[in-house]
Protein backbone atom coordinates (compact mmCIF):
# COMPACT_ATOMS: atom_id res chain seq x y z
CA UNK A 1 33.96 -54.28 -17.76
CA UNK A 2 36.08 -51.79 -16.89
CA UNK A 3 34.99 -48.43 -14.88
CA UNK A 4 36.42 -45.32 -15.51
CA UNK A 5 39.18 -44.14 -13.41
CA UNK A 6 39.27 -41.18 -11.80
CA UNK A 7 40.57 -37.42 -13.39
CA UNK A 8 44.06 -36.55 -12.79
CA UNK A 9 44.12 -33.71 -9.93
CA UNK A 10 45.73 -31.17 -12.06
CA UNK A 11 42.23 -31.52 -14.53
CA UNK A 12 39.80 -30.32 -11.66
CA UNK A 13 38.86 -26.96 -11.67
CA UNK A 14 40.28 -24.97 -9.36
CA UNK A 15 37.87 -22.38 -7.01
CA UNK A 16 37.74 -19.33 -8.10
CA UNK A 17 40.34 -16.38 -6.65
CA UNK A 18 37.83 -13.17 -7.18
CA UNK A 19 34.61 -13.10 -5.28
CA UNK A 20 31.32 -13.40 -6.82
CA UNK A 21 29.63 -9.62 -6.23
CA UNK A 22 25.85 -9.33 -5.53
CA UNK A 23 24.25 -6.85 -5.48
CA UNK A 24 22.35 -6.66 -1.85
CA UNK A 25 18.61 -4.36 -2.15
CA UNK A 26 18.36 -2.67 0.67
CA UNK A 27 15.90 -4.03 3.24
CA UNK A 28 11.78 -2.99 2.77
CA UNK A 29 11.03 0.04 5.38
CA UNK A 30 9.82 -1.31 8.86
CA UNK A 31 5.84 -0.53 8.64
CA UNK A 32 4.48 2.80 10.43
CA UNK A 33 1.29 1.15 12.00
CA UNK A 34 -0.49 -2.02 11.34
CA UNK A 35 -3.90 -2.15 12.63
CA UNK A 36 -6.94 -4.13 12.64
CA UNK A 37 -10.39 -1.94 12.37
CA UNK A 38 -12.89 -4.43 13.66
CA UNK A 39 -16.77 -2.98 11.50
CA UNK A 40 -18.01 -3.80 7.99
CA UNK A 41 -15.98 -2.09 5.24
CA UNK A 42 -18.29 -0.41 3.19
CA UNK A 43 -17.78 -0.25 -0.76
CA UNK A 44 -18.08 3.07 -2.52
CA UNK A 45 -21.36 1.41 -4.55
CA UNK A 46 -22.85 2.06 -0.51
CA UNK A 47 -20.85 5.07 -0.03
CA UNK A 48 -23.77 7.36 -0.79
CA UNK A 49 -27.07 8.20 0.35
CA UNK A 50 -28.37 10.52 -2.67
CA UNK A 51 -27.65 9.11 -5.93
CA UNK A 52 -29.22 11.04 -8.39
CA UNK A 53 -29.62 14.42 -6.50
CA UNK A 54 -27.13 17.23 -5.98
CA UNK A 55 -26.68 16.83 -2.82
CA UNK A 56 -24.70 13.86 -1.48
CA UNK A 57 -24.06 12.58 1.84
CA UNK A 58 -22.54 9.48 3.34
CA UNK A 59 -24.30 6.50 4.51
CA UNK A 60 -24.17 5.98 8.34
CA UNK A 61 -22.11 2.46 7.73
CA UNK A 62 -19.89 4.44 5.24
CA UNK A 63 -19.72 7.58 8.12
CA UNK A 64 -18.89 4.54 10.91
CA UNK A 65 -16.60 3.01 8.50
CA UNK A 66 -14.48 5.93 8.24
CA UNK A 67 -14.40 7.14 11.10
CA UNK A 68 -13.13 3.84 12.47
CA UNK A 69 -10.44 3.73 10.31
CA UNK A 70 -9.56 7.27 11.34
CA UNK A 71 -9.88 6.86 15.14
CA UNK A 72 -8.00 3.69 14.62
CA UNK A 73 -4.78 5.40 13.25
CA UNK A 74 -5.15 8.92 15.20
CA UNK A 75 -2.68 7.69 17.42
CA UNK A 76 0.14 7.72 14.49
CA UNK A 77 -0.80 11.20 13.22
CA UNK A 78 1.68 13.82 11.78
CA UNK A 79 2.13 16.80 13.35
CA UNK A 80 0.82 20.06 11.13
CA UNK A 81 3.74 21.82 9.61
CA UNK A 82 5.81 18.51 9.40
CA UNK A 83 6.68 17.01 5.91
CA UNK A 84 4.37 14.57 4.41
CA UNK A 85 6.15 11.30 3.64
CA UNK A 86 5.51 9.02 0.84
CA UNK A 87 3.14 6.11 2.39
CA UNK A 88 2.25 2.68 1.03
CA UNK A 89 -0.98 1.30 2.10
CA UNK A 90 -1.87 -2.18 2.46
CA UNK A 91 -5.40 -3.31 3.33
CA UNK A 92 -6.96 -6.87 3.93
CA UNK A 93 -10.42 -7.25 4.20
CA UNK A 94 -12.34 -9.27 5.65
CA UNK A 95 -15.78 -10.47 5.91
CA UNK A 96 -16.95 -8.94 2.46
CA UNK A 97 -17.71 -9.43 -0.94
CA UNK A 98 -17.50 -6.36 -2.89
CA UNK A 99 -14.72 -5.74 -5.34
CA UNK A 100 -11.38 -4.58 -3.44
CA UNK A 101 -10.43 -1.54 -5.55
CA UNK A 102 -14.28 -0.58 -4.15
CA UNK A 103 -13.44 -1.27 -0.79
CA UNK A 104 -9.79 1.09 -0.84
CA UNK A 105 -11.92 4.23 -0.90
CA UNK A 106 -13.09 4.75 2.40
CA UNK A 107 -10.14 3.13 4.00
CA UNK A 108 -7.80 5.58 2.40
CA UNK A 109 -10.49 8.41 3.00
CA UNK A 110 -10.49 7.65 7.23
CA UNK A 111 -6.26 7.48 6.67
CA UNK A 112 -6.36 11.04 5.30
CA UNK A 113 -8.54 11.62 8.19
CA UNK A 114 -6.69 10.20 11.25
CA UNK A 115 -2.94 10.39 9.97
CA UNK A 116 -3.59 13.76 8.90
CA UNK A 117 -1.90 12.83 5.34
CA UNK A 118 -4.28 13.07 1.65
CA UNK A 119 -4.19 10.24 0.07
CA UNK A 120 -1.79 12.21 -2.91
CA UNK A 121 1.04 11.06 -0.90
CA UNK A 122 0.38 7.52 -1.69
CA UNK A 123 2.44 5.84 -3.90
CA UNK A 124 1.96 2.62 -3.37
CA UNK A 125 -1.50 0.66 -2.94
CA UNK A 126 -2.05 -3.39 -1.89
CA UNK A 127 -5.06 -4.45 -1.23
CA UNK A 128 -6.49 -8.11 -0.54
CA UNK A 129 -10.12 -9.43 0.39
CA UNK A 130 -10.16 -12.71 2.32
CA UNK A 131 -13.08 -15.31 1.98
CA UNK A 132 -15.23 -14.92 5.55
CA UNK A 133 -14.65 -17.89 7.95
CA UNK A 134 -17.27 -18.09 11.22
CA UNK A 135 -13.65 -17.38 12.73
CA UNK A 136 -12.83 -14.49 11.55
CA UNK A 137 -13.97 -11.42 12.31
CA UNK A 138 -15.29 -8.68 9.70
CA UNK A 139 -13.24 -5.52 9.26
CA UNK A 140 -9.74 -4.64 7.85
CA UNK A 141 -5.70 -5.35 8.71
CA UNK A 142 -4.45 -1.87 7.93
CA UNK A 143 -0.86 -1.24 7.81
CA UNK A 144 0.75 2.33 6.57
CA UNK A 145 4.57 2.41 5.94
CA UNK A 146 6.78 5.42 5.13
CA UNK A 147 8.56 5.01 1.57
CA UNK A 148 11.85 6.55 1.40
CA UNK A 149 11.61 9.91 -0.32
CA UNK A 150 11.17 9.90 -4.13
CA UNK A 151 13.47 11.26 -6.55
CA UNK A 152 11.41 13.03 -9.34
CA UNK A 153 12.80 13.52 -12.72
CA UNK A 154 11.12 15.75 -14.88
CA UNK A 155 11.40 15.51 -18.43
CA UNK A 156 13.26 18.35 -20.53
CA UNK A 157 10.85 21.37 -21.42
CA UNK A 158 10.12 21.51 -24.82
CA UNK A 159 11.08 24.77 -26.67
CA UNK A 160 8.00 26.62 -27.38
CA UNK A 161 6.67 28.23 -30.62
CA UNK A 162 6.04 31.66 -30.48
CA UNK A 163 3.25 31.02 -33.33
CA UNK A 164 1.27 28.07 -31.44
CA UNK A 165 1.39 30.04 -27.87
């Protein structure tokens, strides 16, 4: 048998004169604060103390719970008068086992609280809930970052009918 021999040099292909482009994202914003808020996250289903009246009131855990979140991320609060930035909001909790889109409530309510910032400026939500080891401890990881600012398109105005107005 015989093998093959080799392609003639002037065959091979030759590399390539023009650069390949890519296109390069820019890198995710560093985050604002990242915190841990050691406590049992309460779920909105415990959120309340008066169900069926008119009057409602939080639960002491919920009242602890948000408060801890708030004195937990006081230190990163914007001064009145200043802009509000767009914020995304991660949360991981832990040591629970209520639904997580329950559990984002009173987090985001004790953010408003200590950052100063309602929870319209928001834009982006993640939220997680870990299994509970006997190693871990129960609470949240909280971390806040500022989005860059938002370019909002409206959509054209429609011309309105002088008979239907």
């Amino acid at each position: 048998m015989s093998t093959p021999s080799p392609a003639p040099a002037s065959r091979l292909s030759k590399p390539r004169a023009t650069p390949y482009l890519v296109k390069v994202e820019p890198p995710e914003p560093a985050p604002l604060l990242r915190v841990f808020v050691a406590g049992k996250p309460v779920s909105t289903n415990q959120m309340y103390g008066s169900r069926g009246g008119a009057a409602k009131h939080l639960t002491p855990n919920a009242w602890a719970w948000r408060e801890a979140v708030a004195l937990s991320t006081m230190r990163w609060r914007y001064a009145e008068g200043t802009k509000r930035p767009n914020l995304a909001v991660s949360c991981v909790f832990s040591g629970v086992q209520a639904d997580v889109d329950n559990l984002l409530k009173l987090a985001l309510d004790g953010l408003k609280a200590g950052l100063m910032v309602d929870d319209r400026y928001v834009t982006r939500v993640c939220a997680e809930r870990r299994p509970y080891s006997r190693s871990d401890e129960k609470g949240a990881w909280i971390e806040v970052t500022e989005l860059p600012p938002m370019q909002v398109q409206r959509a054209p105005r429609k011309a309105r009918n002088k008979r239907t107005a």
